[in-house]
PDB file of N, CA and C in Angstrom:
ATOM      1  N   UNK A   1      18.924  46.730 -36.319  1.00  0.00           N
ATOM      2  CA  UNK A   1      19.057  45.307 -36.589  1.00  0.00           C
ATOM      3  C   UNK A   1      17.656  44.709 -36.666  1.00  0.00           C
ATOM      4  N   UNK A   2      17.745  44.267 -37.717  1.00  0.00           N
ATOM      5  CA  UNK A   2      15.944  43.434 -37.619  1.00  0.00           C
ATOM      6  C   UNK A   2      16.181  41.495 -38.075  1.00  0.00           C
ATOM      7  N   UNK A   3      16.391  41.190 -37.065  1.00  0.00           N
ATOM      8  CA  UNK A   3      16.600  39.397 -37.055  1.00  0.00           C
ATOM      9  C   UNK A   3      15.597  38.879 -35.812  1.00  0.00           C
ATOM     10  N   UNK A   4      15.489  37.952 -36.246  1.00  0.00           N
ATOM     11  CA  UNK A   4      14.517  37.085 -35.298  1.00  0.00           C
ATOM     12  C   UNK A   4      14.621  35.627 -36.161  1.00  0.00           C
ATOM     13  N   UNK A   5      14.131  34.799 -34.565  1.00  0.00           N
ATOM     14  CA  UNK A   5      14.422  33.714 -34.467  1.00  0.00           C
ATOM     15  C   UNK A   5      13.570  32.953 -33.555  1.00  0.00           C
ATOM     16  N   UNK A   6      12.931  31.689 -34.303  1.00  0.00           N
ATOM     17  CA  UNK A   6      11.321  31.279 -33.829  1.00  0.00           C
ATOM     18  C   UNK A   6      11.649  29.717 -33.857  1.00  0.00           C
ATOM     19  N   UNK A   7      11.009  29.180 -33.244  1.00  0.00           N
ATOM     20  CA  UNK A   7      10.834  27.517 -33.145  1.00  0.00           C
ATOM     21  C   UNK A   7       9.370  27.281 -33.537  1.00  0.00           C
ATOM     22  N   UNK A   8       8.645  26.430 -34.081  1.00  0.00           N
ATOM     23  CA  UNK A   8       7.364  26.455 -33.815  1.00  0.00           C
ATOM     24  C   UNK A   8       7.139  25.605 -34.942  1.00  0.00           C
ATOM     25  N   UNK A   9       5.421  24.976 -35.027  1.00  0.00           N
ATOM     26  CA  UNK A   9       4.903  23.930 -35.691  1.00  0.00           C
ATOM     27  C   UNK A   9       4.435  24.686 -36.956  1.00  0.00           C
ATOM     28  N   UNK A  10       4.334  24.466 -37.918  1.00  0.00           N
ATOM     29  CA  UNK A  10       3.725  24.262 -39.468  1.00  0.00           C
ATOM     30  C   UNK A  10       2.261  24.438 -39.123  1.00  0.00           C
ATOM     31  N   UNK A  11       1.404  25.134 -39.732  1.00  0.00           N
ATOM     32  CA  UNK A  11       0.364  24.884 -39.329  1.00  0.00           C
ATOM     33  C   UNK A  11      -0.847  24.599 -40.430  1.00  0.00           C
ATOM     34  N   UNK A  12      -0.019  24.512 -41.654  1.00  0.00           N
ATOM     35  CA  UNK A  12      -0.298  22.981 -42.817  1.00  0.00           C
ATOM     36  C   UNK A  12       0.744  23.408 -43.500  1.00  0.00           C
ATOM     37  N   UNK A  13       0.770  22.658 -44.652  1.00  0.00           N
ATOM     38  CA  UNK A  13       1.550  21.906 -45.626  1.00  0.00           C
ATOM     39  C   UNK A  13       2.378  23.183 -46.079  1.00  0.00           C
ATOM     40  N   UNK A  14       3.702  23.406 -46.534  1.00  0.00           N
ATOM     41  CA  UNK A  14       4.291  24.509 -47.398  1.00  0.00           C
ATOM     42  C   UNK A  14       3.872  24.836 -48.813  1.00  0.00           C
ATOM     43  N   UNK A  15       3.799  25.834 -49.189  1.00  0.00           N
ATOM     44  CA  UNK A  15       2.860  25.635 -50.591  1.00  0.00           C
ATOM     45  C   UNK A  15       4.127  26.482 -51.498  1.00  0.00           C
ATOM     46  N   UNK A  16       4.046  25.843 -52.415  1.00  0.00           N
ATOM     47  CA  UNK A  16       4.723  26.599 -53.741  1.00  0.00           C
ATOM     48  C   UNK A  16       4.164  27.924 -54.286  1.00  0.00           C
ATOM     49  N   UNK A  17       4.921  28.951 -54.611  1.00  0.00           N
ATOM     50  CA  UNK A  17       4.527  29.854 -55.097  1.00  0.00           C
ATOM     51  C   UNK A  17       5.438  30.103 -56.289  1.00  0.00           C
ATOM     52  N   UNK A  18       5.114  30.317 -57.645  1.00  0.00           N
ATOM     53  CA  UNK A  18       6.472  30.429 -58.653  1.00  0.00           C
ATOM     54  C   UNK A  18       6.736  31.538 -58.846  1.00  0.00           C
ATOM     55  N   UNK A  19       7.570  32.602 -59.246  1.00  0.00           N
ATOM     56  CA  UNK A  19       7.869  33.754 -59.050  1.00  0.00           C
ATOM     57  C   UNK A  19       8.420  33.920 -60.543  1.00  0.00           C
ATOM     58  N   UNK A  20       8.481  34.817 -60.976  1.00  0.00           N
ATOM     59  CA  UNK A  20       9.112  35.104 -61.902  1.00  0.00           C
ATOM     60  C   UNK A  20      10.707  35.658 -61.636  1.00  0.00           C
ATOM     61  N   UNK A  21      10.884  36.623 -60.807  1.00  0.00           N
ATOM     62  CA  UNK A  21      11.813  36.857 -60.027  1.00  0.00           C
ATOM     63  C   UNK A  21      12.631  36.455 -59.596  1.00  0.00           C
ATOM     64  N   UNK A  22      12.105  35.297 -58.504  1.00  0.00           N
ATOM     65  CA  UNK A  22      12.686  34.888 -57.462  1.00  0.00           C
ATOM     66  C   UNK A  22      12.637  33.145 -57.570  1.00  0.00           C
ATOM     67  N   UNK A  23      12.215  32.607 -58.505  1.00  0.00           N
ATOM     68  CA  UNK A  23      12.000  31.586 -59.173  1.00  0.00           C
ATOM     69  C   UNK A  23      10.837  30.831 -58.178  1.00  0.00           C
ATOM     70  N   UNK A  24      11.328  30.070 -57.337  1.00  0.00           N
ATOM     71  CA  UNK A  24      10.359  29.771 -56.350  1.00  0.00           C
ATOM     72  C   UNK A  24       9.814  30.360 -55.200  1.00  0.00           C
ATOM     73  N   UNK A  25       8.788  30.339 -54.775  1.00  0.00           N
ATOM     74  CA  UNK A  25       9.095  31.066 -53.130  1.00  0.00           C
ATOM     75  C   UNK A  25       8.300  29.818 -52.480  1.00  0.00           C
ATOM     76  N   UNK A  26       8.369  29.453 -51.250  1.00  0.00           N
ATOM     77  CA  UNK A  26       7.387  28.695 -50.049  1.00  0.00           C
ATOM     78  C   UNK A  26       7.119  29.182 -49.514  1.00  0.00           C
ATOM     79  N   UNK A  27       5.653  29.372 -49.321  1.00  0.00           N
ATOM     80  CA  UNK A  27       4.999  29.823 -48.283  1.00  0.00           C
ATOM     81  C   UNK A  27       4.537  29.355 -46.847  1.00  0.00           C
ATOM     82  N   UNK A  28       4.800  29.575 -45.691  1.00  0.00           N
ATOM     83  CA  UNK A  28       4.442  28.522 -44.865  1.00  0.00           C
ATOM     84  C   UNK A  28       3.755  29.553 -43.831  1.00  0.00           C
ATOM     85  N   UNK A  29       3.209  28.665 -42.312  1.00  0.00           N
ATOM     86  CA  UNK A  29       2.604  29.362 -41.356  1.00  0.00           C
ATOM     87  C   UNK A  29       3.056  28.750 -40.198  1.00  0.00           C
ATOM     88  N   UNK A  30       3.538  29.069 -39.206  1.00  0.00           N
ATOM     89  CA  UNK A  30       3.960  28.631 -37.848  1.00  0.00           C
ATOM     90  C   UNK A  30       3.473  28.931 -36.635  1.00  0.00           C
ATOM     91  N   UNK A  31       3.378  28.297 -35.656  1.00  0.00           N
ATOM     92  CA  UNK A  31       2.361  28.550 -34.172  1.00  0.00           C
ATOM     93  C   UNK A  31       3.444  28.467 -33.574  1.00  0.00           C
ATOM     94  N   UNK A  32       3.699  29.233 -32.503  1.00  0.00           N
ATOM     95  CA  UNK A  32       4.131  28.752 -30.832  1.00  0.00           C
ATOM     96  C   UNK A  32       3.619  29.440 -29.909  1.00  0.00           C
ATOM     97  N   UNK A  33       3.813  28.919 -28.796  1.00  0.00           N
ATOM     98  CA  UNK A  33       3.376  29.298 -28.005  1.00  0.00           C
ATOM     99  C   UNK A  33       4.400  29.937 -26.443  1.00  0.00           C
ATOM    100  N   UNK A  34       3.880  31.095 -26.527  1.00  0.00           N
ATOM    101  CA  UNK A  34       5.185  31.910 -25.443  1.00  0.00           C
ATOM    102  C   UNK A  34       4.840  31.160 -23.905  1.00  0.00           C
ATOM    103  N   UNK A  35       5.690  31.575 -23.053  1.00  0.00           N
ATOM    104  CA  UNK A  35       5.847  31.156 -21.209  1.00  0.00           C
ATOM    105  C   UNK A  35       4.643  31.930 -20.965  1.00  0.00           C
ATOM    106  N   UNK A  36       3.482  32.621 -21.241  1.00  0.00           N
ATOM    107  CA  UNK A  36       1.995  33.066 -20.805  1.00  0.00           C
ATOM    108  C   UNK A  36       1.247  31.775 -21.734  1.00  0.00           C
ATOM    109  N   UNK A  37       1.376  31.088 -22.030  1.00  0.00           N
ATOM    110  CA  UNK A  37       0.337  29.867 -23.091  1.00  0.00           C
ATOM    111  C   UNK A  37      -0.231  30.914 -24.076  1.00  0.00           C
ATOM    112  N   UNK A  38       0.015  31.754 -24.162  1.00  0.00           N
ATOM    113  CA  UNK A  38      -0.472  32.246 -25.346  1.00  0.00           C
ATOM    114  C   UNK A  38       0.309  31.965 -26.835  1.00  0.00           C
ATOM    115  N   UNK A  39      -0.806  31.768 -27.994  1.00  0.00           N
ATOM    116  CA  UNK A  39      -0.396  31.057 -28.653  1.00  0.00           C
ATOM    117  C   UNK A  39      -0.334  32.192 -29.899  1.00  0.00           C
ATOM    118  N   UNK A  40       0.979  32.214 -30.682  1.00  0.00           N
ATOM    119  CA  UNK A  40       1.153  32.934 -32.171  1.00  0.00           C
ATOM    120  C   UNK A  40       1.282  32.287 -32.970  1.00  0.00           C
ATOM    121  N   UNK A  41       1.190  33.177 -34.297  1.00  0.00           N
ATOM    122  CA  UNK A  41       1.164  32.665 -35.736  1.00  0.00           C
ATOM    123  C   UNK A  41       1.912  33.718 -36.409  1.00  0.00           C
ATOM    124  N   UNK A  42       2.871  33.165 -37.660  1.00  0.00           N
ATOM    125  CA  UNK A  42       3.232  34.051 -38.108  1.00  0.00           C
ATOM    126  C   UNK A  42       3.494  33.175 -39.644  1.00  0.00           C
ATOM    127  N   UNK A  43       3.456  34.249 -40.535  1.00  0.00           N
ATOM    128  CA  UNK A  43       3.951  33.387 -42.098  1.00  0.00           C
ATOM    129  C   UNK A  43       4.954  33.642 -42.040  1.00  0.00           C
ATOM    130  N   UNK A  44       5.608  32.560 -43.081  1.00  0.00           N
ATOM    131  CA  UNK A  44       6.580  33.099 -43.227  1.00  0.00           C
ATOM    132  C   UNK A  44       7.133  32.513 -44.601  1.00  0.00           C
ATOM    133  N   UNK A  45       7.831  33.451 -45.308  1.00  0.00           N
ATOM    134  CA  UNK A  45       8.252  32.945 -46.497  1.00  0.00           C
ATOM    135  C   UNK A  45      10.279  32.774 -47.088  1.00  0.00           C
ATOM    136  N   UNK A  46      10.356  31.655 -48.137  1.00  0.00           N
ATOM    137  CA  UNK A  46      11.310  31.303 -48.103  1.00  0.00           C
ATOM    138  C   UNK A  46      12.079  31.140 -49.345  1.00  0.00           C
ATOM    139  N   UNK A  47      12.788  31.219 -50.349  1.00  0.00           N
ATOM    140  CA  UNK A  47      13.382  31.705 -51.416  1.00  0.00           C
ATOM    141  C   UNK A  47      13.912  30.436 -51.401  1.00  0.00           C
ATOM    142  N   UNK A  48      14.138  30.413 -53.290  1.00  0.00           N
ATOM    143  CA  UNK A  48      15.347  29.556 -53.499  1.00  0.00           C
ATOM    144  C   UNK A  48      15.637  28.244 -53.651  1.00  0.00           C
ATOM    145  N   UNK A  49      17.032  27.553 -52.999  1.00  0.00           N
ATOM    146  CA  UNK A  49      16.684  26.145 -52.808  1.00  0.00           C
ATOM    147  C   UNK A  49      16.437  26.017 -51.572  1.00  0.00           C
ATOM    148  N   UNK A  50      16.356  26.936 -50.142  1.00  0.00           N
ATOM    149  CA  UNK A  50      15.891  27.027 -49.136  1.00  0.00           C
ATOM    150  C   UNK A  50      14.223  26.821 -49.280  1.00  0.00           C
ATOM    151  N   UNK A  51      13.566  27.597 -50.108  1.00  0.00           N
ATOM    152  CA  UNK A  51      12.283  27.365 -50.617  1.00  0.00           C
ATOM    153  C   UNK A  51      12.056  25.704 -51.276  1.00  0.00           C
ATOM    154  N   UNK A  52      12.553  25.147 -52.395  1.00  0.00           N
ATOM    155  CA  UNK A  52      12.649  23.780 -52.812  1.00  0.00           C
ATOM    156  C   UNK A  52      12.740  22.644 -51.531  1.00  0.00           C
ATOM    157  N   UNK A  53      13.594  22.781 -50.963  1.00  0.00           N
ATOM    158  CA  UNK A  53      13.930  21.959 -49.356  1.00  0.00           C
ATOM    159  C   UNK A  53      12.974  21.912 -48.417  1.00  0.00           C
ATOM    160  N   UNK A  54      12.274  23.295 -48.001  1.00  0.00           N
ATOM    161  CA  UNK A  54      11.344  22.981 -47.405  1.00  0.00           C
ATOM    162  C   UNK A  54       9.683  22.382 -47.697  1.00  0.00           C
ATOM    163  N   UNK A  55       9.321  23.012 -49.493  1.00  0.00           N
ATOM    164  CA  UNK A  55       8.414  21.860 -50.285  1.00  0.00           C
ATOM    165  C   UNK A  55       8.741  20.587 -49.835  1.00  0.00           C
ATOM    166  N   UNK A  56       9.455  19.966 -50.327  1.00  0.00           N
ATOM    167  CA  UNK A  56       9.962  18.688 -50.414  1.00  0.00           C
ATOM    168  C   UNK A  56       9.676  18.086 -49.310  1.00  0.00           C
ATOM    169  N   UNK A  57      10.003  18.490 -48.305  1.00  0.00           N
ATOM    170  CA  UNK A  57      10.561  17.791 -46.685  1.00  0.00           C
ATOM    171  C   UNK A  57       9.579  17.993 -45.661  1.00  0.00           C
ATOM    172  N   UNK A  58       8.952  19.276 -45.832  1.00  0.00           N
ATOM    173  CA  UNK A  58       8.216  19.336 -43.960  1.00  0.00           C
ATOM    174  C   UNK A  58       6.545  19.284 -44.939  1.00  0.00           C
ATOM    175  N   UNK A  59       5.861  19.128 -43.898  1.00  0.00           N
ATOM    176  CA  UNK A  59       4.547  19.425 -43.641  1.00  0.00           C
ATOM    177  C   UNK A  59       3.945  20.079 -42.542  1.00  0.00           C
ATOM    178  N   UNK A  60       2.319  19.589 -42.916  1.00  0.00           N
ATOM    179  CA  UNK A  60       1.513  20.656 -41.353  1.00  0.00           C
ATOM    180  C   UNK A  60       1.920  19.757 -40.375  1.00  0.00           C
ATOM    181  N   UNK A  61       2.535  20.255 -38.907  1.00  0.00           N
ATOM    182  CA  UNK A  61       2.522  19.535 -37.695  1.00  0.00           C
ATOM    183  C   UNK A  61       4.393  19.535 -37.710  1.00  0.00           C
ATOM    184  N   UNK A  62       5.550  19.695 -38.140  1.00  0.00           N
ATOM    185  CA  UNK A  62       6.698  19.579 -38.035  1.00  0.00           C
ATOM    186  C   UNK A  62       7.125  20.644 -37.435  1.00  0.00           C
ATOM    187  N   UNK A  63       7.782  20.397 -36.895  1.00  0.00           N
ATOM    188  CA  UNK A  63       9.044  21.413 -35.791  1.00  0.00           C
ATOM    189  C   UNK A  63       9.791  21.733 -36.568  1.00  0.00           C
ATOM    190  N   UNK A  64       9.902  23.477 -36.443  1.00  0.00           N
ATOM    191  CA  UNK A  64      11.245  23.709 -37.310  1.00  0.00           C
ATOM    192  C   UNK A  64      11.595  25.095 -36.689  1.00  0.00           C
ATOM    193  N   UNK A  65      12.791  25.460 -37.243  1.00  0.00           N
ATOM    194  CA  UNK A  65      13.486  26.981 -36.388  1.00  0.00           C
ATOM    195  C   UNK A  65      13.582  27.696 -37.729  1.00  0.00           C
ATOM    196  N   UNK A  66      13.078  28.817 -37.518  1.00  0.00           N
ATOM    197  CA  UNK A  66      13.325  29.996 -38.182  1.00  0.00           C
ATOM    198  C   UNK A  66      14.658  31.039 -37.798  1.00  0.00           C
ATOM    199  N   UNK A  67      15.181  31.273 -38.543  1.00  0.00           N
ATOM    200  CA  UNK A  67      15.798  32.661 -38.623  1.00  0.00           C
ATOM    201  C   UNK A  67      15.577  33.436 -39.413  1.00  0.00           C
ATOM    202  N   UNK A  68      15.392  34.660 -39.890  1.00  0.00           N
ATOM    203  CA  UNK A  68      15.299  35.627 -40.614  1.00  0.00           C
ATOM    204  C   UNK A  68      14.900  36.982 -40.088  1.00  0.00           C
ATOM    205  N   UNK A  69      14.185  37.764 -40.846  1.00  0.00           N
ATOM    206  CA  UNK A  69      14.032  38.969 -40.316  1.00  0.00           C
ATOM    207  C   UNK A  69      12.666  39.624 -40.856  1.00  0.00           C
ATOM    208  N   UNK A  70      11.821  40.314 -39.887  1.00  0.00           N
ATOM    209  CA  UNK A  70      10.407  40.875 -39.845  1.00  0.00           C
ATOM    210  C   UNK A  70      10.702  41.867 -41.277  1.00  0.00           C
ATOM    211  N   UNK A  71       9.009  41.676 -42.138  1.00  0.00           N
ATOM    212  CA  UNK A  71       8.573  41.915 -43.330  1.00  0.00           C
ATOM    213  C   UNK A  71       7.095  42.438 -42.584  1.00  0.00           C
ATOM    214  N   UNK A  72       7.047  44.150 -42.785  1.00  0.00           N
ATOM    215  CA  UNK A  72       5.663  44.507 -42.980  1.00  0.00           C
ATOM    216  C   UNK A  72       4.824  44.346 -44.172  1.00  0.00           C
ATOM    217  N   UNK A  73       4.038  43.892 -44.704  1.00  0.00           N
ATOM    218  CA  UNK A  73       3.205  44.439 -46.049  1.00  0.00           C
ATOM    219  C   UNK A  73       2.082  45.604 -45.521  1.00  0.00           C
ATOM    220  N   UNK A  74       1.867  45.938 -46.042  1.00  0.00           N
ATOM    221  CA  UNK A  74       0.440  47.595 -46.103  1.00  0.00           C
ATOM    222  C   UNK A  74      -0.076  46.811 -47.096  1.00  0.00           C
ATOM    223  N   UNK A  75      -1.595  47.375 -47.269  1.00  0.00           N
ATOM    224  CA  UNK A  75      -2.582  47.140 -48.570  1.00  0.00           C
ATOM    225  C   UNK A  75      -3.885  47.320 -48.444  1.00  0.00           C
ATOM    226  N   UNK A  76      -4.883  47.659 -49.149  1.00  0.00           N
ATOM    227  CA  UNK A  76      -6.147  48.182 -48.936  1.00  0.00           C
ATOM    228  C   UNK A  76      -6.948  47.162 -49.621  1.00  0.00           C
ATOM    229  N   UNK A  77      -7.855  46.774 -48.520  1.00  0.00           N
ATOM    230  CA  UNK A  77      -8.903  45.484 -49.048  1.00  0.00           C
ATOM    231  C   UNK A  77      -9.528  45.979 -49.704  1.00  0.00           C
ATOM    232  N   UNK A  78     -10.619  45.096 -50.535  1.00  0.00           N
ATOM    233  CA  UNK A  78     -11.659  45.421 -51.398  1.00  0.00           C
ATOM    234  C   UNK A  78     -12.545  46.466 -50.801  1.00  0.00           C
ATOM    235  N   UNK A  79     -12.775  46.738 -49.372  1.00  0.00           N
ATOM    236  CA  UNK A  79     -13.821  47.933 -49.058  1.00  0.00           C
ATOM    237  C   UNK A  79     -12.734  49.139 -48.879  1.00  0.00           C
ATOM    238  N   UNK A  80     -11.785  49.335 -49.424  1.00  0.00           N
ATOM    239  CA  UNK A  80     -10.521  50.360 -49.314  1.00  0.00           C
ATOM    240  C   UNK A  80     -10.268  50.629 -47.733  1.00  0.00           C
ATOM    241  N   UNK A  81     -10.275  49.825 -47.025  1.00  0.00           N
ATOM    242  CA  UNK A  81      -9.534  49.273 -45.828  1.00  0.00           C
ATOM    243  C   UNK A  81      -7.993  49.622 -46.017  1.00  0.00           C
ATOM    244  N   UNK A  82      -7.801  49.882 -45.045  1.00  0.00           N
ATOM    245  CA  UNK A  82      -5.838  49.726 -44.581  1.00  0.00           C
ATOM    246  C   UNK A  82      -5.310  49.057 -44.052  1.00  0.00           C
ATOM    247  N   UNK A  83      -5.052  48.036 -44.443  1.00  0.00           N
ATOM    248  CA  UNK A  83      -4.646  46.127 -43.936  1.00  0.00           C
ATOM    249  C   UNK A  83      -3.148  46.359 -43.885  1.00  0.00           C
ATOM    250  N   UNK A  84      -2.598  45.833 -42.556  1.00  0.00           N
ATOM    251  CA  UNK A  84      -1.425  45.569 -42.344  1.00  0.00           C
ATOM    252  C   UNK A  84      -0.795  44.326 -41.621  1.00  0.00           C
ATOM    253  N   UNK A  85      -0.254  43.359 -42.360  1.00  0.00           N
ATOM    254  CA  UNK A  85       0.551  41.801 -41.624  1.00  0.00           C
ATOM    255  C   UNK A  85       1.655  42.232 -41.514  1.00  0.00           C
ATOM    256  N   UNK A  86       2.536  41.238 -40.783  1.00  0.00           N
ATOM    257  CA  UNK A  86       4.001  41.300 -40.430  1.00  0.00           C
ATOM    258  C   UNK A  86       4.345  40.158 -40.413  1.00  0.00           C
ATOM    259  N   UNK A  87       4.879  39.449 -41.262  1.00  0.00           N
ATOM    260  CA  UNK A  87       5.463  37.916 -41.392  1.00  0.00           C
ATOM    261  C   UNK A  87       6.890  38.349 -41.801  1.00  0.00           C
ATOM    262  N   UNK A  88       7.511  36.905 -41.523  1.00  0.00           N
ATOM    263  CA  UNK A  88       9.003  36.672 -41.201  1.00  0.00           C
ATOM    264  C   UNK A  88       9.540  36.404 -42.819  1.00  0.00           C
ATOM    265  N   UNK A  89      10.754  36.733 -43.411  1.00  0.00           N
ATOM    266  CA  UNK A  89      11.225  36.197 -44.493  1.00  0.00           C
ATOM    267  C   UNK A  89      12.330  35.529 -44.355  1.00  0.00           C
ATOM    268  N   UNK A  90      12.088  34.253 -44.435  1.00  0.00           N
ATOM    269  CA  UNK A  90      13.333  33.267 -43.699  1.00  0.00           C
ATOM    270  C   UNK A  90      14.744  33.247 -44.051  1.00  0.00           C
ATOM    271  N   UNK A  91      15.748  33.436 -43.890  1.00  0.00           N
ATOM    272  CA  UNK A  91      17.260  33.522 -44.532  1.00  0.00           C
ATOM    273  C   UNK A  91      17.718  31.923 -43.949  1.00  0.00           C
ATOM    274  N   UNK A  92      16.923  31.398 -43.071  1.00  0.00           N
ATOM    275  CA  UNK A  92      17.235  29.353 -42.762  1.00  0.00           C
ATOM    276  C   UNK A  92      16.166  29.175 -41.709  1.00  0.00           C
ATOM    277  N   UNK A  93      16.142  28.258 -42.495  1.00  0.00           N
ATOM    278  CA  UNK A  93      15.341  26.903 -41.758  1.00  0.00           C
ATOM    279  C   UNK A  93      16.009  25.872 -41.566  1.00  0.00           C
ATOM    280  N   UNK A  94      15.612  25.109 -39.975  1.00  0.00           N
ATOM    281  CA  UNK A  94      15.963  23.890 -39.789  1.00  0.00           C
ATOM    282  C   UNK A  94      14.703  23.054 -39.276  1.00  0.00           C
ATOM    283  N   UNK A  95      15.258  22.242 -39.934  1.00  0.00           N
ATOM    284  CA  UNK A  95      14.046  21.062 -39.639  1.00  0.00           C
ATOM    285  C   UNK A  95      14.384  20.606 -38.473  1.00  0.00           C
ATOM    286  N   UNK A  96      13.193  20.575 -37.267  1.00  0.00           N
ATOM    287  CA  UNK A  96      13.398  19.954 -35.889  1.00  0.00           C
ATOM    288  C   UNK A  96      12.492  18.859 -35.682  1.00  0.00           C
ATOM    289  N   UNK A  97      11.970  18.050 -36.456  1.00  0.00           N
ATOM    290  CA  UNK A  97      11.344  17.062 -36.202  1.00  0.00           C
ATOM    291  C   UNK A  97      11.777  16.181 -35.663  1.00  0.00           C
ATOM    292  N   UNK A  98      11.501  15.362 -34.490  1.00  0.00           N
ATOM    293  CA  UNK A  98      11.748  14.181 -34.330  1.00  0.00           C
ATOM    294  C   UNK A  98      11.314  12.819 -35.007  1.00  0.00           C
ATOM    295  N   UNK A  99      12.591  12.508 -35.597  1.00  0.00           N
ATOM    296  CA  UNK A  99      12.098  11.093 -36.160  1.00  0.00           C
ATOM    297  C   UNK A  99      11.899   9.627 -34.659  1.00  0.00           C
ATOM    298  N   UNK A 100      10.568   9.279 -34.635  1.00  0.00           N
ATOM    299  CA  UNK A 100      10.530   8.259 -33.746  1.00  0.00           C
ATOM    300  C   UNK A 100      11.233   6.843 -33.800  1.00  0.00           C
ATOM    301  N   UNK A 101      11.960   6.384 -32.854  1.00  0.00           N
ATOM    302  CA  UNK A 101      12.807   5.516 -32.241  1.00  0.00           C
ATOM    303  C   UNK A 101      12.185   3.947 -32.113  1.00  0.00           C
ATOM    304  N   UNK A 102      12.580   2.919 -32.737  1.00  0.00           N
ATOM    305  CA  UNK A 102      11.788   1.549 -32.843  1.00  0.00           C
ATOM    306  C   UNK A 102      12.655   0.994 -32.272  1.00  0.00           C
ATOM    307  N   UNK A 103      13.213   0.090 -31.112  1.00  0.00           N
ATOM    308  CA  UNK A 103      14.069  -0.742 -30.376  1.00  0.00           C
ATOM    309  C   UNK A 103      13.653  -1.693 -31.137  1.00  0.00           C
ATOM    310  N   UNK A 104      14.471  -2.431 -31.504  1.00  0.00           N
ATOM    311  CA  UNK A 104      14.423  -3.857 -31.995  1.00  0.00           C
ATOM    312  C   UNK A 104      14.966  -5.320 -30.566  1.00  0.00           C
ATOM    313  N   UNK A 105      13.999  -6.013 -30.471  1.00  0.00           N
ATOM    314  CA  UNK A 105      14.349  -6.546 -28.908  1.00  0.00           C
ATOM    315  C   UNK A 105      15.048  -7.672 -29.548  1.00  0.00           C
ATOM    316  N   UNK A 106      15.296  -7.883 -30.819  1.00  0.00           N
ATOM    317  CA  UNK A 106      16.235  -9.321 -30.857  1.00  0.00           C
ATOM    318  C   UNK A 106      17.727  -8.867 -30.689  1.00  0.00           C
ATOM    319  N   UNK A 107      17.841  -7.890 -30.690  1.00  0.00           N
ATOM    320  CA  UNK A 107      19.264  -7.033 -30.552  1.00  0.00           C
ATOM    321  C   UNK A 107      19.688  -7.046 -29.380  1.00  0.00           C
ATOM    322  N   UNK A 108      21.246  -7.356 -29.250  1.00  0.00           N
ATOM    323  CA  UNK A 108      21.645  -7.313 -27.805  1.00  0.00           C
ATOM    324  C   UNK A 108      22.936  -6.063 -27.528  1.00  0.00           C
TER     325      UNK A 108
END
């Protein structure tokens, strides 16, 4: 079984990627931080109109939950290096932002 499931902040803006394939993809990056304060990052990318929704809607600094499931890439840098990431490929996102609360005091 390979699923996982993350809470965590944007750590800028979602960026469009156009695909030929896959029509759109979003690319994004997320921080949290585990019960040791240590702090992660992970990309993560998003298809579709799941991809369109999150363009549109979040930015850097928004709360959101991931689900999906771990993506290795391999690849050899320009000095023929053996580079390896592990980012998430999202199957949903939810937006957890809090929208802030204005009391209106003429209201009873």
């Amino acid at each position: 079984m390979n699923e996982v499931m993350l809470i965590g902040r944007l750590t800028y803006d979602p960026e469009a990627v156009p695909s030929e394939t896959a029509g759109i993809i979003c690319r994004m990056r997320i921080a949290f931080t585990d019960r040791k304060d240590k702090t992660h990052f992970f990309r993560v990318v998003a298809f579709g109109k799941q991809a369109e929704s999150c363009i549109n809607n979040l930015s850097k600094g928004d709360l959101i939950g991931i689900v999906g499931r771990l993506e290795q890439n391999t690849w050899q840098d320009k000095e023929g290096n053996k580079r390896e990431s592990v980012g998430i490929v999202a199957t949903h996102v939810d937006f957890l932002r809090v929208k802030s609360f204005r009391r209106n005091d003429d209201e009873d």
